[in-house]
C-alpha atoms as a PDB file:
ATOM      1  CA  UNK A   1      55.619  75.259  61.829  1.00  0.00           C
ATOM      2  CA  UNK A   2      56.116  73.102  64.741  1.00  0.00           C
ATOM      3  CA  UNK A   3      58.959  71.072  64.952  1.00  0.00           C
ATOM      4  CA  UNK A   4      59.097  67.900  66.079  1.00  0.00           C
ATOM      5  CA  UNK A   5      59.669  66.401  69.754  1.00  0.00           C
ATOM      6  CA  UNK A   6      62.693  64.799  68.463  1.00  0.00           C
ATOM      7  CA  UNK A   7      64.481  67.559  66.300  1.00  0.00           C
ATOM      8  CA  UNK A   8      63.408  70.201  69.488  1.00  0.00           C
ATOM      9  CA  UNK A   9      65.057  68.044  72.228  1.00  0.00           C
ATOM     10  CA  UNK A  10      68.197  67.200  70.291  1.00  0.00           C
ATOM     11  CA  UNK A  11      68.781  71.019  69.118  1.00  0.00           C
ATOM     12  CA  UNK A  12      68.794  71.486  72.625  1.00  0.00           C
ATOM     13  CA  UNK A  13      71.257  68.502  74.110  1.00  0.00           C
ATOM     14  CA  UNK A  14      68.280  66.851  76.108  1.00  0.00           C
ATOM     15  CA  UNK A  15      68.031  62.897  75.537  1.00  0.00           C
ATOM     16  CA  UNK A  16      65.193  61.362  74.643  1.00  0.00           C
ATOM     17  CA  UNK A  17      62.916  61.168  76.987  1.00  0.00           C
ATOM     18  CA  UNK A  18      63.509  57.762  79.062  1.00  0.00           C
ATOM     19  CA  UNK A  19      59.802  57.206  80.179  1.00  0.00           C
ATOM     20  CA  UNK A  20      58.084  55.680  77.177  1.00  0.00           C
ATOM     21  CA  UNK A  21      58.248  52.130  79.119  1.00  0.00           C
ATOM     22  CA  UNK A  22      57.259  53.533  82.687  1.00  0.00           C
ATOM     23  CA  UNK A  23      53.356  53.987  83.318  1.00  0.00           C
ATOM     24  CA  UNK A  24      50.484  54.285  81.176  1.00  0.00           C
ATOM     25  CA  UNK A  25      51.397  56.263  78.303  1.00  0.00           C
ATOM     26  CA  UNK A  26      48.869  58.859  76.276  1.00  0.00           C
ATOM     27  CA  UNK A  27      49.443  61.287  73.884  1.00  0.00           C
ATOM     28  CA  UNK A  28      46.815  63.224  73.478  1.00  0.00           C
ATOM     29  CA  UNK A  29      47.540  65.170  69.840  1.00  0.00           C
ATOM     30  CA  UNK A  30      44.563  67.686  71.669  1.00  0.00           C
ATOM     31  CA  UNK A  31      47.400  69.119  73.617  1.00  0.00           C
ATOM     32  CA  UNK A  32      50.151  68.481  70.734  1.00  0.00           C
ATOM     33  CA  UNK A  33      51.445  72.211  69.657  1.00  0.00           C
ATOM     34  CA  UNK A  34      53.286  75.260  71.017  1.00  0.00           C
ATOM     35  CA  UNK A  35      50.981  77.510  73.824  1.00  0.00           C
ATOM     36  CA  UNK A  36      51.600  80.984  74.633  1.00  0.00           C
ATOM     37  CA  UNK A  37      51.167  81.605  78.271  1.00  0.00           C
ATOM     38  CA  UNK A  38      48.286  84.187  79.177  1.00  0.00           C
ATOM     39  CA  UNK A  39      47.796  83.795  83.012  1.00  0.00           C
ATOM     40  CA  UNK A  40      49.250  82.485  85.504  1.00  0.00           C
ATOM     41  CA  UNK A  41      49.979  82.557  89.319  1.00  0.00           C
ATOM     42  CA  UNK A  42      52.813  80.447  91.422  1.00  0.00           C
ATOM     43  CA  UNK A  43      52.679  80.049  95.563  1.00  0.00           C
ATOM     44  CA  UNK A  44      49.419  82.157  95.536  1.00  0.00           C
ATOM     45  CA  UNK A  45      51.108  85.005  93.600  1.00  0.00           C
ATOM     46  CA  UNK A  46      49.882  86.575  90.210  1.00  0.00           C
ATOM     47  CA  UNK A  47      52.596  85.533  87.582  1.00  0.00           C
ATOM     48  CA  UNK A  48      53.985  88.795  86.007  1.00  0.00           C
ATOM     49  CA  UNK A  49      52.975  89.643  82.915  1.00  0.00           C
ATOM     50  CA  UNK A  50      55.857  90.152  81.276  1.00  0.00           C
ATOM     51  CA  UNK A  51      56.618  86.474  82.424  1.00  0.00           C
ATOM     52  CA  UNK A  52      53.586  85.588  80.723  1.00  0.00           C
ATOM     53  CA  UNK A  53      54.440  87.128  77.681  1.00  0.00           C
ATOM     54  CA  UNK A  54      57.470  85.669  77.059  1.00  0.00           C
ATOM     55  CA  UNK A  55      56.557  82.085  78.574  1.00  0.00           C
ATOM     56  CA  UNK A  56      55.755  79.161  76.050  1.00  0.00           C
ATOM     57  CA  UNK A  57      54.795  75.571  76.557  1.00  0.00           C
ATOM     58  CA  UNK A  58      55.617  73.226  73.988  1.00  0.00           C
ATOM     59  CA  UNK A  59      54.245  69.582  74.146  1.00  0.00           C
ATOM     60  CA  UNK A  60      54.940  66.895  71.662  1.00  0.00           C
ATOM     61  CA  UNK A  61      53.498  62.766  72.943  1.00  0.00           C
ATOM     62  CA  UNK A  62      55.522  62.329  75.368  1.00  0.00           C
ATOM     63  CA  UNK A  63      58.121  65.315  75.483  1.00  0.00           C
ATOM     64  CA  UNK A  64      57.463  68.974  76.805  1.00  0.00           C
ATOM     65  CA  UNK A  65      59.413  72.061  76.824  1.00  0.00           C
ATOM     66  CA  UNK A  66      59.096  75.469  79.082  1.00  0.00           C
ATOM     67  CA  UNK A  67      60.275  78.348  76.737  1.00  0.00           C
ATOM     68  CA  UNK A  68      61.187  82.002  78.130  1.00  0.00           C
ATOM     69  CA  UNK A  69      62.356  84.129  75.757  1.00  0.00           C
ATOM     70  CA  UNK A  70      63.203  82.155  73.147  1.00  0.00           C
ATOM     71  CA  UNK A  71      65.437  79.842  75.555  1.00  0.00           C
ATOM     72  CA  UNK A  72      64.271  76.324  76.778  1.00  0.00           C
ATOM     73  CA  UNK A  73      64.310  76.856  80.458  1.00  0.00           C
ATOM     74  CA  UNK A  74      62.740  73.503  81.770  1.00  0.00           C
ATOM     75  CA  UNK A  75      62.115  70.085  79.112  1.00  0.00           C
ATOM     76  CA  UNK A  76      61.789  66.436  79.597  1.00  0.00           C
ATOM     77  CA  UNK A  77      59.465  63.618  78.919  1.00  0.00           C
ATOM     78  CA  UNK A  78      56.412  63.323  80.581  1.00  0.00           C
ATOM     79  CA  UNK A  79      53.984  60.309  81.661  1.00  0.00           C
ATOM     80  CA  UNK A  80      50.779  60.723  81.110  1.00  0.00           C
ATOM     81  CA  UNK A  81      48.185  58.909  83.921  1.00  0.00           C
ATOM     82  CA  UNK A  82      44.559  58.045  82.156  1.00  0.00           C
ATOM     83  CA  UNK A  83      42.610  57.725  85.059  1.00  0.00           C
ATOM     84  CA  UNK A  84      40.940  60.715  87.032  1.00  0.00           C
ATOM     85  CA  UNK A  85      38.731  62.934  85.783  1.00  0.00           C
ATOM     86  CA  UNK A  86      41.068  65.129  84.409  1.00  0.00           C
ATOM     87  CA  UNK A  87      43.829  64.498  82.002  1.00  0.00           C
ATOM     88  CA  UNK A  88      47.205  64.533  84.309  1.00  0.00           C
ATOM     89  CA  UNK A  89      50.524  63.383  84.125  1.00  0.00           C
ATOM     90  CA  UNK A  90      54.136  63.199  85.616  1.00  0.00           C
ATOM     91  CA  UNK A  91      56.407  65.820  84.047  1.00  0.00           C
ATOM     92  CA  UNK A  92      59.895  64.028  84.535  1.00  0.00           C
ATOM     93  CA  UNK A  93      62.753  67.325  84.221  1.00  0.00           C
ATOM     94  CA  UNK A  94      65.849  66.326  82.431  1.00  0.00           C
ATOM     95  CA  UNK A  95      67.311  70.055  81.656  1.00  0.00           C
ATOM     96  CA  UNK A  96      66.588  73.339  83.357  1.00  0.00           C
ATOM     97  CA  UNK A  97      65.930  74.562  87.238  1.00  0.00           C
ATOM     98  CA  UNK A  98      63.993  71.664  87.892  1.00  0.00           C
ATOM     99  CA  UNK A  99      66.772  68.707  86.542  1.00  0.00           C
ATOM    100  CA  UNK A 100      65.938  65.005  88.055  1.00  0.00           C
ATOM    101  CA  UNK A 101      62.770  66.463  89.789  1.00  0.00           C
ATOM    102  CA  UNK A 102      59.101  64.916  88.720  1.00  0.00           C
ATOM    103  CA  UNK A 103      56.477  66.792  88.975  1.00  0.00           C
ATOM    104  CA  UNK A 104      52.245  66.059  88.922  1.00  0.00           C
ATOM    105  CA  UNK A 105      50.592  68.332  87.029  1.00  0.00           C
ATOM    106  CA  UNK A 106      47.018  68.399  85.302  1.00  0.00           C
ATOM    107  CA  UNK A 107      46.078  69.547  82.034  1.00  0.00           C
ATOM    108  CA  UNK A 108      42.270  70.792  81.006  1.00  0.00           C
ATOM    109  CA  UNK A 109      41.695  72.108  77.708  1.00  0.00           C
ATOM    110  CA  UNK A 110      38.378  74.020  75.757  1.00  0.00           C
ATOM    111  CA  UNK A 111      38.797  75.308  72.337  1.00  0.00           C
ATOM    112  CA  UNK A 112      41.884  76.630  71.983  1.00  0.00           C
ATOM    113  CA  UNK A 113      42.980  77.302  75.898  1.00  0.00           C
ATOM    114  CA  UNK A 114      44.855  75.008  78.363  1.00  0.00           C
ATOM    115  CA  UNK A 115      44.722  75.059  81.439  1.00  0.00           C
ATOM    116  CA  UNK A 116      48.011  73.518  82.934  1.00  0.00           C
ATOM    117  CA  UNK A 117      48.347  72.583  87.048  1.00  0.00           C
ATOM    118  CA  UNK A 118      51.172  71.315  88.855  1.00  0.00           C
ATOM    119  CA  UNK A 119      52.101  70.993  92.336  1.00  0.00           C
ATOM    120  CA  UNK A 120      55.962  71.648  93.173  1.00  0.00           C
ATOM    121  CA  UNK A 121      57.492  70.406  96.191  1.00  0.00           C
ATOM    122  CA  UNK A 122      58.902  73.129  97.894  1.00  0.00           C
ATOM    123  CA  UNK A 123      63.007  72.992  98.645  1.00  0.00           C
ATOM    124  CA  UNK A 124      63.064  75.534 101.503  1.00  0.00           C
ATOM    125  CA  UNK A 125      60.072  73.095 103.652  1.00  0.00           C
ATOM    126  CA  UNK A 126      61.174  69.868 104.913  1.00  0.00           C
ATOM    127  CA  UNK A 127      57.599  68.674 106.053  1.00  0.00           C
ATOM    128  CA  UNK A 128      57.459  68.359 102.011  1.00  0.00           C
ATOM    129  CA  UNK A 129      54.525  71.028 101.579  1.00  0.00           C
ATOM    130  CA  UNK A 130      53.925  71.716  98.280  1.00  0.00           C
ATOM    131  CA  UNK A 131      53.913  75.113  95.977  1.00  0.00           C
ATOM    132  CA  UNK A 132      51.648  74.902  93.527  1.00  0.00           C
ATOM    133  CA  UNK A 133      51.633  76.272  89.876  1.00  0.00           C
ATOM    134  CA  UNK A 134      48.561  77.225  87.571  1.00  0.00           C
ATOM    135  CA  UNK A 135      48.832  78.430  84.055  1.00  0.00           C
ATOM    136  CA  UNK A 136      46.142  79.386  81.148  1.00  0.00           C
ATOM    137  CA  UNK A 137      47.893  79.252  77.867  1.00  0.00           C
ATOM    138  CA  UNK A 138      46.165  79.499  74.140  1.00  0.00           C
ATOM    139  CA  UNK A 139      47.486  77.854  71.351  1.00  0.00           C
ATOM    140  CA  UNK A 140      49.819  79.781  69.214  1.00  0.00           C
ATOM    141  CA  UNK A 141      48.534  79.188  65.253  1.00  0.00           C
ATOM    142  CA  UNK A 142      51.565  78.121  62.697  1.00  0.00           C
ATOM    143  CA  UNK A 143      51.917  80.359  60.695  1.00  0.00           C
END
């Protein structure tokens, strides 16, 4: 069963996310639930698929976590924006690779797929180009 934002976060020693009073705020309980990743690519390249295997997106209001292997490897709170034709928001890092960053990403969903799209700023370019990162994940069932 899926556990909730709160109980995930704390197990893990990240604090609660600090962007409930920042922005427009929407929690879409469509998008609520763990994903399994199926697809993927990052800077133009294929994501492997033993990446993909192992890679799970977990999204709870206004909390997400990046799962590899069993390990949280990127969480934090997120905003969510509800204008645009597509549902986005600001992923806000507070433990993993990505720590202090914020990140734009998109999120489309149909039946039980999501499609998740973020643009990363990329470290080694200055002129502030960006990498960006698209993922198709399906919803994992509970048991």
């Amino acid at each position: 069963s899926w556990v909730s934002r709160n109980k995930l976060l704390q197990s893990h020693n990240v604090p609660q996310s600090k962007t409930m009073s920042q922005g427009a705020l929407f929690s879409s309980s469509a998008f609520d639930g763990r994903w399994q990743m199926r697809s993927g690519t990052f800077a133009g390249e294929a994501i492997p698929e033993l990446v993909c295997s192992n890679t799970e997106f977990r999204l709870a209001g206004a909390d997400y976590a990046f799962v590899f292997g069993g390990e949280i490897i990127d969480a934090g709170g997120l905003v969510w924006d509800e204008a645009g034709p597509e549902l986005s928001a600001t992923l806000h890092c507070q433990k993993g690779a990505n720590e202090g960053r914020r990140t734009a990403c998109s999120f489309t969903g149909r039946g039980q797929l999501l499609r998740l799209s973020c643009a990363f700023p990329d470290p080694a370019d200055p002129s502030g180009k960006q990498r960006n990162y698209t993922a198709l994940f399906s919803r994992i069932k509970s048991a």
